[in-house]
Protein backbone atom coordinates (compact mmCIF):
# COMPACT_ATOMS: atom_id res chain seq x y z
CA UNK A 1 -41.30 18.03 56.86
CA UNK A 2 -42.29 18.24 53.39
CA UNK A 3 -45.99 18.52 54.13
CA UNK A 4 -45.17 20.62 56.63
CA UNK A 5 -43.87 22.90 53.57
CA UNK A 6 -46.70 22.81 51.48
CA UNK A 7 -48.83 23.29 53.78
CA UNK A 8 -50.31 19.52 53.51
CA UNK A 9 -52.37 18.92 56.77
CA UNK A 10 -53.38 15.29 55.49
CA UNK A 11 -51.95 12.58 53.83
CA UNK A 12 -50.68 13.71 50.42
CA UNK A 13 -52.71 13.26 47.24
CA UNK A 14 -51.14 12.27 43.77
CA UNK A 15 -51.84 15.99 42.99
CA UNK A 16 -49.78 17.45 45.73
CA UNK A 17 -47.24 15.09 45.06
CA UNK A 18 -47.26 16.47 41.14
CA UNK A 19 -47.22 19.94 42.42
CA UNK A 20 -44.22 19.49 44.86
CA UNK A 21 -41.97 17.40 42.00
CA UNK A 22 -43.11 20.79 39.01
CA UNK A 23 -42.07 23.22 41.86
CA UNK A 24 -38.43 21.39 42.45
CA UNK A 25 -37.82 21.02 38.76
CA UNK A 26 -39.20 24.88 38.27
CA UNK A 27 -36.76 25.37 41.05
CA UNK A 28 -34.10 23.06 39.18
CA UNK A 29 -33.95 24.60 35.64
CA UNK A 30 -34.43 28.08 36.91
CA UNK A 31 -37.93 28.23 34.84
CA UNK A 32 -36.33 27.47 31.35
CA UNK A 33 -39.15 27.11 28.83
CA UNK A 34 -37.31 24.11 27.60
CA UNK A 35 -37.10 22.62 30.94
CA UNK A 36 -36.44 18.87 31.01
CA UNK A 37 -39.06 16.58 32.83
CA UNK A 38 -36.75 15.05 34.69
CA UNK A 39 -34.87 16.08 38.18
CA UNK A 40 -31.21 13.92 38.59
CA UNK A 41 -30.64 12.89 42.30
CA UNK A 42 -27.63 15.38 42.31
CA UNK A 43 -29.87 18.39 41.34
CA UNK A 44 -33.25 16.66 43.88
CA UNK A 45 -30.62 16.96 47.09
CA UNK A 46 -29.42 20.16 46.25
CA UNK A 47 -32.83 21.54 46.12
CA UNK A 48 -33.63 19.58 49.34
CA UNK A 49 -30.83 21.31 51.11
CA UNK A 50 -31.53 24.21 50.22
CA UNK A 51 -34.78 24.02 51.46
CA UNK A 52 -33.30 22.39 55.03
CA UNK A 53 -35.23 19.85 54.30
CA UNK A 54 -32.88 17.31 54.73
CA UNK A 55 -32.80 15.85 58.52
CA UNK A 56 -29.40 17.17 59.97
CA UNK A 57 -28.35 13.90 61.81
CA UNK A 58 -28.27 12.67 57.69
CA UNK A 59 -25.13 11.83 56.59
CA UNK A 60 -23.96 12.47 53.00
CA UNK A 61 -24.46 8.22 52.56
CA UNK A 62 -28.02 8.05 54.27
CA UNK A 63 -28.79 10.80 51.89
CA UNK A 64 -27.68 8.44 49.09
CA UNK A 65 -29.59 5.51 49.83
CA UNK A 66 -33.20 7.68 50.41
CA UNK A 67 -32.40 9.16 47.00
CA UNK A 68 -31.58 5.32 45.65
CA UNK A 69 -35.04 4.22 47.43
CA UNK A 70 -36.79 6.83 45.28
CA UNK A 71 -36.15 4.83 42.20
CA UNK A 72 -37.34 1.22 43.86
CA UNK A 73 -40.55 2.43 45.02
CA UNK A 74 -41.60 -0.92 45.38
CA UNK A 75 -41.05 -4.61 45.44
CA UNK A 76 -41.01 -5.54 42.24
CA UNK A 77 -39.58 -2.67 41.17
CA UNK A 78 -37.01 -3.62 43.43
CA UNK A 79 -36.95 -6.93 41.64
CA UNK A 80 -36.44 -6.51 38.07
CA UNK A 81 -33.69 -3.93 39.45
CA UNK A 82 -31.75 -7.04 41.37
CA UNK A 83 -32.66 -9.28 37.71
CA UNK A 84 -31.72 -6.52 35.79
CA UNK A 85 -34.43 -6.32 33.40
CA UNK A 86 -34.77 -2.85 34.99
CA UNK A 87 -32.00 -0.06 34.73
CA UNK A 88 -31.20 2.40 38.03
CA UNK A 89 -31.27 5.55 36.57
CA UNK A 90 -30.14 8.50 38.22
CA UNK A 91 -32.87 10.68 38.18
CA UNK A 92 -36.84 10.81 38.62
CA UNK A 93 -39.74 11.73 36.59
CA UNK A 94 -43.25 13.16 38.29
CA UNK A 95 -44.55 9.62 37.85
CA UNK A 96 -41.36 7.70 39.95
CA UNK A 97 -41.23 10.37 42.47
CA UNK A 98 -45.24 10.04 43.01
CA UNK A 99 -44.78 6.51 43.18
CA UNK A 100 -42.01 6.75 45.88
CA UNK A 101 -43.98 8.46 48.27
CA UNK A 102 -47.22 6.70 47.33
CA UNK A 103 -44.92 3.34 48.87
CA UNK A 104 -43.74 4.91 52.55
CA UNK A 105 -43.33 2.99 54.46
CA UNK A 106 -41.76 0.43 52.15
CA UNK A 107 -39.20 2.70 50.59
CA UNK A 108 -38.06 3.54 53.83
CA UNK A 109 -34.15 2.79 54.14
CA UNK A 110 -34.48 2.22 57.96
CA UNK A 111 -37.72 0.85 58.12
CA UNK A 112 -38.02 -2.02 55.70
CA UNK A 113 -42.09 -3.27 55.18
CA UNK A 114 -41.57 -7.03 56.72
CA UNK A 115 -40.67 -9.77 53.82
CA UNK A 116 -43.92 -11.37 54.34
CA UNK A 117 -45.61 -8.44 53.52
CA UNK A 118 -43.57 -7.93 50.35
CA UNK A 119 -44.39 -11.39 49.11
């Protein structure tokens, strides 16, 4: 859907990805010249909303764990998470947000990558 939005016909680069995240937090602080350079989860599903680009059958809790798999873009970010030498935090930079969609299909709530694959 998101491709579908930016008018992505391949598999996203790093650069489209980087494009996509400036737009939402352009979007998100309203163009403030003192903009932050991060986008919290709140303001990231608002924005995704109100773009409809949130699947409808999502409830507010599937929502909440995408959003959660955005900051454990991969194993072992997922690992020093559960060890916490890593803290959750509750919102995403250009670089976390690239690095979440770099993962799919790993940070896919329904679809998890196999353990052995993880390993």
């Amino acid at each position: 859907e998101i491709q579908e939005r930016l008018g992505i016909e391949m598999e996203a680069t790093p650069q489209d990805l980087d494009s996509f995240f400036n737009k939402l937090l352009h979007m998100a602080t309203k163009g403030s010249l003192h903009a932050a350079r991060e986008l919290t989860e709140k303001d990231l599903s608002k924005l995704l909303e109100g773009m409809n680009l949130w699947p409808m059958e999502l409830a507010a809790v599937d929502r909440n764990e995408v959003l959660a798999a955005l900051q454990a873009p991969s194993a072992g970010t997922t690992k020093q998470i559960l060890r916490n030498e890593r803290p959750i935090k509750n919102s995403l930079t250009a670089h976390t947000f690239r690095a979440a969609f770099e993962q799919v299909p790993y940070n896919l709530p329904e679809f998890p990558v196999p353990a052995h694959m993880i390993e």
